[in-house]
Protein backbone atom coordinates (compact mmCIF):
# COMPACT_ATOMS: atom_id res chain seq x y z
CA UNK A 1 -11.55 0.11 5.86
CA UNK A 2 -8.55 2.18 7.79
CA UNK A 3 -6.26 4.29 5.71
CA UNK A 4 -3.47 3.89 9.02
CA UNK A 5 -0.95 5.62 6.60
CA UNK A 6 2.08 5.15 3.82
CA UNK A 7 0.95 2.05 2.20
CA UNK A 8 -0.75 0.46 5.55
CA UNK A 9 -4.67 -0.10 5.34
CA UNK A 10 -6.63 -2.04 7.75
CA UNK A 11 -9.31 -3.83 5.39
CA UNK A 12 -12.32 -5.91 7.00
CA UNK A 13 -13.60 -8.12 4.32
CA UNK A 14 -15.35 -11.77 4.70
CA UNK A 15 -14.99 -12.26 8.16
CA UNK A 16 -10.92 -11.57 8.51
CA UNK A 17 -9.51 -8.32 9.31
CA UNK A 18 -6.39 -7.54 7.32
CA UNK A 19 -3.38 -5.23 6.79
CA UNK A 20 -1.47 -4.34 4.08
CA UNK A 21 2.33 -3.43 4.33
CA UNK A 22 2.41 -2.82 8.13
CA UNK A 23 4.06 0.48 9.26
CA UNK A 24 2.99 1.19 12.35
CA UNK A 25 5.29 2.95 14.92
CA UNK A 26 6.88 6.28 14.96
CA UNK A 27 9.27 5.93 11.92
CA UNK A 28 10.91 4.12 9.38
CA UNK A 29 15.24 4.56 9.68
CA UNK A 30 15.74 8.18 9.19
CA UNK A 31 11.89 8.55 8.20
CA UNK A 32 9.55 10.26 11.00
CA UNK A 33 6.01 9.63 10.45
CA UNK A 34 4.19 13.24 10.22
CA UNK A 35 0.71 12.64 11.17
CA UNK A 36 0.18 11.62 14.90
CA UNK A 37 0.56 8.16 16.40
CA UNK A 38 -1.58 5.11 16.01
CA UNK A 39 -3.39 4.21 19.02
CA UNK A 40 -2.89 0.37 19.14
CA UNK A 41 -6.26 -0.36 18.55
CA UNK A 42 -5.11 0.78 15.09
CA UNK A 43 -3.97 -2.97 14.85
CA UNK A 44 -5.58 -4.98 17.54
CA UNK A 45 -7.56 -8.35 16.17
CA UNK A 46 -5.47 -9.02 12.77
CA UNK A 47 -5.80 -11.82 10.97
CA UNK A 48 -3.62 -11.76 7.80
CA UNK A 49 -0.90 -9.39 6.81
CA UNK A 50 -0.22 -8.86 3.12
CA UNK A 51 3.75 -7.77 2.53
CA UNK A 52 3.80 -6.75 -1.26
CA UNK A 53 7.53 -6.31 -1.56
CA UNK A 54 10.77 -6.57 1.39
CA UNK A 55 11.77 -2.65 1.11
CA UNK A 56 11.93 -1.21 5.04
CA UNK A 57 9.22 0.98 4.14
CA UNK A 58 6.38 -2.11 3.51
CA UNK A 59 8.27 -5.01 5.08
CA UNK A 60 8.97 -3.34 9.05
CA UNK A 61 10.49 -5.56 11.19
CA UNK A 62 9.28 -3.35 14.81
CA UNK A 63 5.81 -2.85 13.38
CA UNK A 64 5.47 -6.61 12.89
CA UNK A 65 6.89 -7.35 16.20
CA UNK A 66 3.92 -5.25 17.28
CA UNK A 67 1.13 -7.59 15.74
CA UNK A 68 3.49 -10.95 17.55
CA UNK A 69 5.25 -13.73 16.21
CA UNK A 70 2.15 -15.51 15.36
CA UNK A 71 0.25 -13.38 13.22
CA UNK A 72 -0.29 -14.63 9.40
CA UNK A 73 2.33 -13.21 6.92
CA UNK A 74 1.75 -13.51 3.12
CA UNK A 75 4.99 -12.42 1.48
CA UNK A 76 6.19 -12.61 -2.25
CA UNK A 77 7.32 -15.94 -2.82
CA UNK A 78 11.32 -16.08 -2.52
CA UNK A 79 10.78 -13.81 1.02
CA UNK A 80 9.67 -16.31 3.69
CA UNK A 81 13.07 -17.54 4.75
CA UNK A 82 14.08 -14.01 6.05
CA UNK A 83 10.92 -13.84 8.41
CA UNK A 84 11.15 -17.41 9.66
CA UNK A 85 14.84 -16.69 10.39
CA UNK A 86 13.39 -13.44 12.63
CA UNK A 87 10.90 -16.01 14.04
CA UNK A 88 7.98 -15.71 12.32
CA UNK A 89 6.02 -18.75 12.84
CA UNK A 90 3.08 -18.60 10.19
CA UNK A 91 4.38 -17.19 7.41
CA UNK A 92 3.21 -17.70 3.36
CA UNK A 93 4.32 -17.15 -0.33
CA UNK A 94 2.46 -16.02 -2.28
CA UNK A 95 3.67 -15.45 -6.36
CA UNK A 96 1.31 -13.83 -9.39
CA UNK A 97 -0.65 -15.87 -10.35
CA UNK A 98 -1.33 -17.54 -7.39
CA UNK A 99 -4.97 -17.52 -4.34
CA UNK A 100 -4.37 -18.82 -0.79
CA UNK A 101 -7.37 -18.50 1.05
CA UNK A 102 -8.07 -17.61 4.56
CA UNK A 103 -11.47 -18.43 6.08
CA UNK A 104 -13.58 -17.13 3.66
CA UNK A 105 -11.18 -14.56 2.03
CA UNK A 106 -9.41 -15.33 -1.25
CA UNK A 107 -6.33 -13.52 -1.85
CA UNK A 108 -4.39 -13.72 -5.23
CA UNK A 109 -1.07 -12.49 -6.01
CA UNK A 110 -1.26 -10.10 -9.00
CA UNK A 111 2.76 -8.60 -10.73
CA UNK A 112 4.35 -5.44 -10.02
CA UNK A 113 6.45 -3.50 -11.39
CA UNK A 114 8.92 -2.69 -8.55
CA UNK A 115 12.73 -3.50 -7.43
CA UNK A 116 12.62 -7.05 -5.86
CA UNK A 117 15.54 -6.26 -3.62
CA UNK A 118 15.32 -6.07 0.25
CA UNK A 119 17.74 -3.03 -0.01
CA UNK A 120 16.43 -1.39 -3.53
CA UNK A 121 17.92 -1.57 -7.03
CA UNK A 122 21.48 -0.67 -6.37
CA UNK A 123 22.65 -3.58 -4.12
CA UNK A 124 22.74 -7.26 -4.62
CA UNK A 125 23.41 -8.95 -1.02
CA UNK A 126 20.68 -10.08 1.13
CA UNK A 127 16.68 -11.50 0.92
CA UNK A 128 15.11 -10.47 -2.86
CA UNK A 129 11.55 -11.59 -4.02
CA UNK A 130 9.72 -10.17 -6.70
CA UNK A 131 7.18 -7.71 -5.94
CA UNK A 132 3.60 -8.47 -5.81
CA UNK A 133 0.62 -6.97 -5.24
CA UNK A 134 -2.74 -8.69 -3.89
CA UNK A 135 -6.15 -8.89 -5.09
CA UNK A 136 -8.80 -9.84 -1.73
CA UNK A 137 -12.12 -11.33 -2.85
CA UNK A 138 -15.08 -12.02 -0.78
CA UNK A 139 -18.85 -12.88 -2.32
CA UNK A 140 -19.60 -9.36 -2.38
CA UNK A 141 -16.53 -7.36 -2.82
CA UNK A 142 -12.98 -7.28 -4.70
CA UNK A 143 -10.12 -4.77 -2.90
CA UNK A 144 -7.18 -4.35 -5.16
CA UNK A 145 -3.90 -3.61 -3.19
CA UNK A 146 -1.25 -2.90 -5.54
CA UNK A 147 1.81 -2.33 -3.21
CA UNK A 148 4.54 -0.25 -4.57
CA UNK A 149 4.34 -0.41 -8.78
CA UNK A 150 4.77 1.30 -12.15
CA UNK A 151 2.52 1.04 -14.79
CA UNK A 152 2.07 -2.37 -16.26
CA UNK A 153 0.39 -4.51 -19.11
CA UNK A 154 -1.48 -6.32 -17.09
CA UNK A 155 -3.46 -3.93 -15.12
CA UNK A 156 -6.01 -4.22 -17.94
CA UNK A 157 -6.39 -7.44 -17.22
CA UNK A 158 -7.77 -6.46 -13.46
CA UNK A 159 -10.76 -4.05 -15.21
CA UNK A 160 -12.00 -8.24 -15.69
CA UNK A 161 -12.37 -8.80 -12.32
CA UNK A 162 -14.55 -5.66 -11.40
CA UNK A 163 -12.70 -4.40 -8.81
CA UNK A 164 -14.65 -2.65 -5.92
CA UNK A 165 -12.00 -0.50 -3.98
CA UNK A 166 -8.04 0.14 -5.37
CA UNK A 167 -5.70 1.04 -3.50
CA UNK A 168 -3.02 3.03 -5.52
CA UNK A 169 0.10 4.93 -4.28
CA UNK A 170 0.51 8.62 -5.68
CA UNK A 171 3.64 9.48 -4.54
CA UNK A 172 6.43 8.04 -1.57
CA UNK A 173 8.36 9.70 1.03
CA UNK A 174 10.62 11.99 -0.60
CA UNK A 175 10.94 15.16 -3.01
CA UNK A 176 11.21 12.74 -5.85
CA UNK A 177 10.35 9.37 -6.89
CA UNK A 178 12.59 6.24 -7.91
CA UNK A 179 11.44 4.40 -10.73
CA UNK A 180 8.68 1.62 -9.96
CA UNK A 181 6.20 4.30 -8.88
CA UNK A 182 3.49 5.74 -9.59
CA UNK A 183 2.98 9.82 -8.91
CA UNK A 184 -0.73 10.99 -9.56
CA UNK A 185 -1.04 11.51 -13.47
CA UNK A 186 0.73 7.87 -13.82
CA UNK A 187 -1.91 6.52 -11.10
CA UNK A 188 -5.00 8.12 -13.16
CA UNK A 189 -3.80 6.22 -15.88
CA UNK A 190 -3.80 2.78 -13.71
CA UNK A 191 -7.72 4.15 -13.01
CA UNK A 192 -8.16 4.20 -16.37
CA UNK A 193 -6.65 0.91 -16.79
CA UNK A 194 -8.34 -1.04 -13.67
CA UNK A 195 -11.54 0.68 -14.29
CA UNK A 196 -12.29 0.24 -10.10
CA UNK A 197 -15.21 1.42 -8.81
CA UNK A 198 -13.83 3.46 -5.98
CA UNK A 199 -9.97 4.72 -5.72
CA UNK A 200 -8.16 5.38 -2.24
CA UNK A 201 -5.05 7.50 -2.85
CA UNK A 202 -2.24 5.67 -0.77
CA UNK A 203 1.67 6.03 -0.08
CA UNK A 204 1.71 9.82 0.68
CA UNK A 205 1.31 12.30 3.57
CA UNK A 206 2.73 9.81 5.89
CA UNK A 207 6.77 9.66 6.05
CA UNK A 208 9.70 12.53 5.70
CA UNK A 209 13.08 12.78 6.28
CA UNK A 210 13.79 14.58 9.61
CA UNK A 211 14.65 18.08 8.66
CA UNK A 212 13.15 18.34 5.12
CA UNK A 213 10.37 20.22 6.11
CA UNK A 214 12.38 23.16 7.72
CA UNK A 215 11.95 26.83 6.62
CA UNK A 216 12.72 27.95 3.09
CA UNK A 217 11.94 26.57 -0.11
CA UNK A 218 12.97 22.82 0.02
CA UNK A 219 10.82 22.94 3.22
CA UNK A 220 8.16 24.23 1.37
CA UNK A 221 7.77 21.73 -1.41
CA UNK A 222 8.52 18.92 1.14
CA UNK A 223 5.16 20.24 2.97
CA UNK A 224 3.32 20.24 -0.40
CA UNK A 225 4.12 16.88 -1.34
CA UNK A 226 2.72 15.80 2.11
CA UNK A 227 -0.53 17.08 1.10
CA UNK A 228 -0.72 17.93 -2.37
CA UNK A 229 -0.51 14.03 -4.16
CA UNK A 230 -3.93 12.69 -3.87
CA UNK A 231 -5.53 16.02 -4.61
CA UNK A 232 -3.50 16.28 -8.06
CA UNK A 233 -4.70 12.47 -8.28
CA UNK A 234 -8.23 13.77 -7.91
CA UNK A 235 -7.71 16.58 -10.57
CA UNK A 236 -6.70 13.71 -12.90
CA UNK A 237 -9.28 10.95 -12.65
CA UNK A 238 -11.63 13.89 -13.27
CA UNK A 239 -10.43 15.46 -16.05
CA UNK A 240 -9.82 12.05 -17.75
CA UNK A 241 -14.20 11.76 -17.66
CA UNK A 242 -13.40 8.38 -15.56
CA UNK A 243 -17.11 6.57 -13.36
CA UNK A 244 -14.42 5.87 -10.83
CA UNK A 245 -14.70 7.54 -6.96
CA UNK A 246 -11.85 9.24 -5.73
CA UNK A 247 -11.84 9.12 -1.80
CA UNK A 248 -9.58 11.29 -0.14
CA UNK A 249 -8.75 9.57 3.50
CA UNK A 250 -5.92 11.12 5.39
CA UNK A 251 -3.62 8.78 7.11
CA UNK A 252 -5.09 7.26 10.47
CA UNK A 253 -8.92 7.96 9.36
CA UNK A 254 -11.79 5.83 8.29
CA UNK A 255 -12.47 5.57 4.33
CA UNK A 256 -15.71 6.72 3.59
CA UNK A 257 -16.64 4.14 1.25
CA UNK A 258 -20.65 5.06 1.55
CA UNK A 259 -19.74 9.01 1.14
CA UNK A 260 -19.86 10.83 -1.95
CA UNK A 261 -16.23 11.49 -3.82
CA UNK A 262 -13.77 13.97 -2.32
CA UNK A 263 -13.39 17.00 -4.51
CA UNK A 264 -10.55 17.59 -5.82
């Protein structure tokens, strides 16, 4: 398993290689990426791409074009139609609730609790599917991905299916966060809730605004929230007494799944 960065992890499970929420090139819109480039071998040999929700920032059109028009898509069920119009060839739905398999890889569709609009809460035209994140089961393992989401309900529910590996977003791309997100106190508590073996901090240390990390103090804090996230994430996994592993991976490195937990 590949943290690549933002909410993009390369997962190798049952035979099919796999990525979640592709963002692969340079930047995002306005948003640079801060940590150097991926080589392409970052994304060479994928099977299956997971898309948990159609904001720019999960669902890229030029970091898809990288992986070609034949790759498989899995997107939230209302959000094929878009792709196939952009000619996408092999693309899925996928709803909560729902398993598709590939090979020998099961993937289910589990809720979120995130805006269903292409272009975020405020605007009503274009492609909208509800968000949804993704639950990959082999024999031997269960990786949780949970895509952009608050806190919900049913996360208890997901302690039931012994989860191996979550991956959980701590913070976004900005000085603050929108609502349907979780920072690192509100991600502890989806540890606490999921009850995963291991936890891989994701969504941080990845995208900025050009400019926002120029001298003074908004500079400052933007350059602490590049780093600090996953460490405050740490901090409060600990202090809650939770069995769960913490792994800190910076974006475009290897998770050490057989290491010990990061300190925090």
């Amino acid at each position: 398993m590949v943290f690549l960065g933002h909410s993009t992890v390369r997962v190798e499970l049952a035979g099919r290689t796999v990525l979640t929420d592709p963002v692969l090139t340079r930047g995002v819109g306005p948003l640079r990426r801060v940590p150097p480039p991926l080589p392409p071998a970052s994304w060479a040999g994928v099977d299956l791409v997971l898309i948990s929700h159609l904001h720019g920032d999960h669902l890229h059109p030029a970091s898809l074009r990288l992986l070609g028009r034949d790759v498989r898509i899995v997107v939230p069920r209302g959000g094929a139609g878009w792709l196939r119009r952009h000619g996408y060839r092999r693309v899925d739905e996928l709803a909560a609730g729902e398993t598709l398999e590939d090979g020998d890889l099961r993937v289910t569709g589990v809720p979120a609790d995130h805006a269903a609009h292409r272009w975020g809460p405020r605007l009503t035209h274009g492609p909208r599917a509800p968000s949804t994140g993704h639950l990959l089961q082999a024999d031997d393992a269960v990786v949780y991905a949970s895509g952009d989401t608050d806190l919900f309900d049913g996360m208890r529910a997901l302690a039931h299916r012994r989860v191996d590996v979550a991956l959980l977003p701590v913070w976004g791309w900005g000085p603050t966060l929108g609502p349907g997100h979780l920072d690192p106190h509100r991600a502890a508590e989806a540890v606490a809730r999921i009850r995963p073996a291991v936890a891989v901090p994701v969504h941080w240390g990845t995208l900025a605004l050009a400019g926002t990390r120029l001298p003074g103090p908004p500079g400052r804090r933007m350059r602490r929230l590049l780093v600090e996230p996953p460490r405050r994430f740490a901090e409060a996994v600990a202090a809650r007494g939770l069995a769960t592993r913490v792994l800190l991976t910076p974006p475009g490195e290897r998770v050490p799944l057989d290491a010990p937990a990061a300190a925090a």
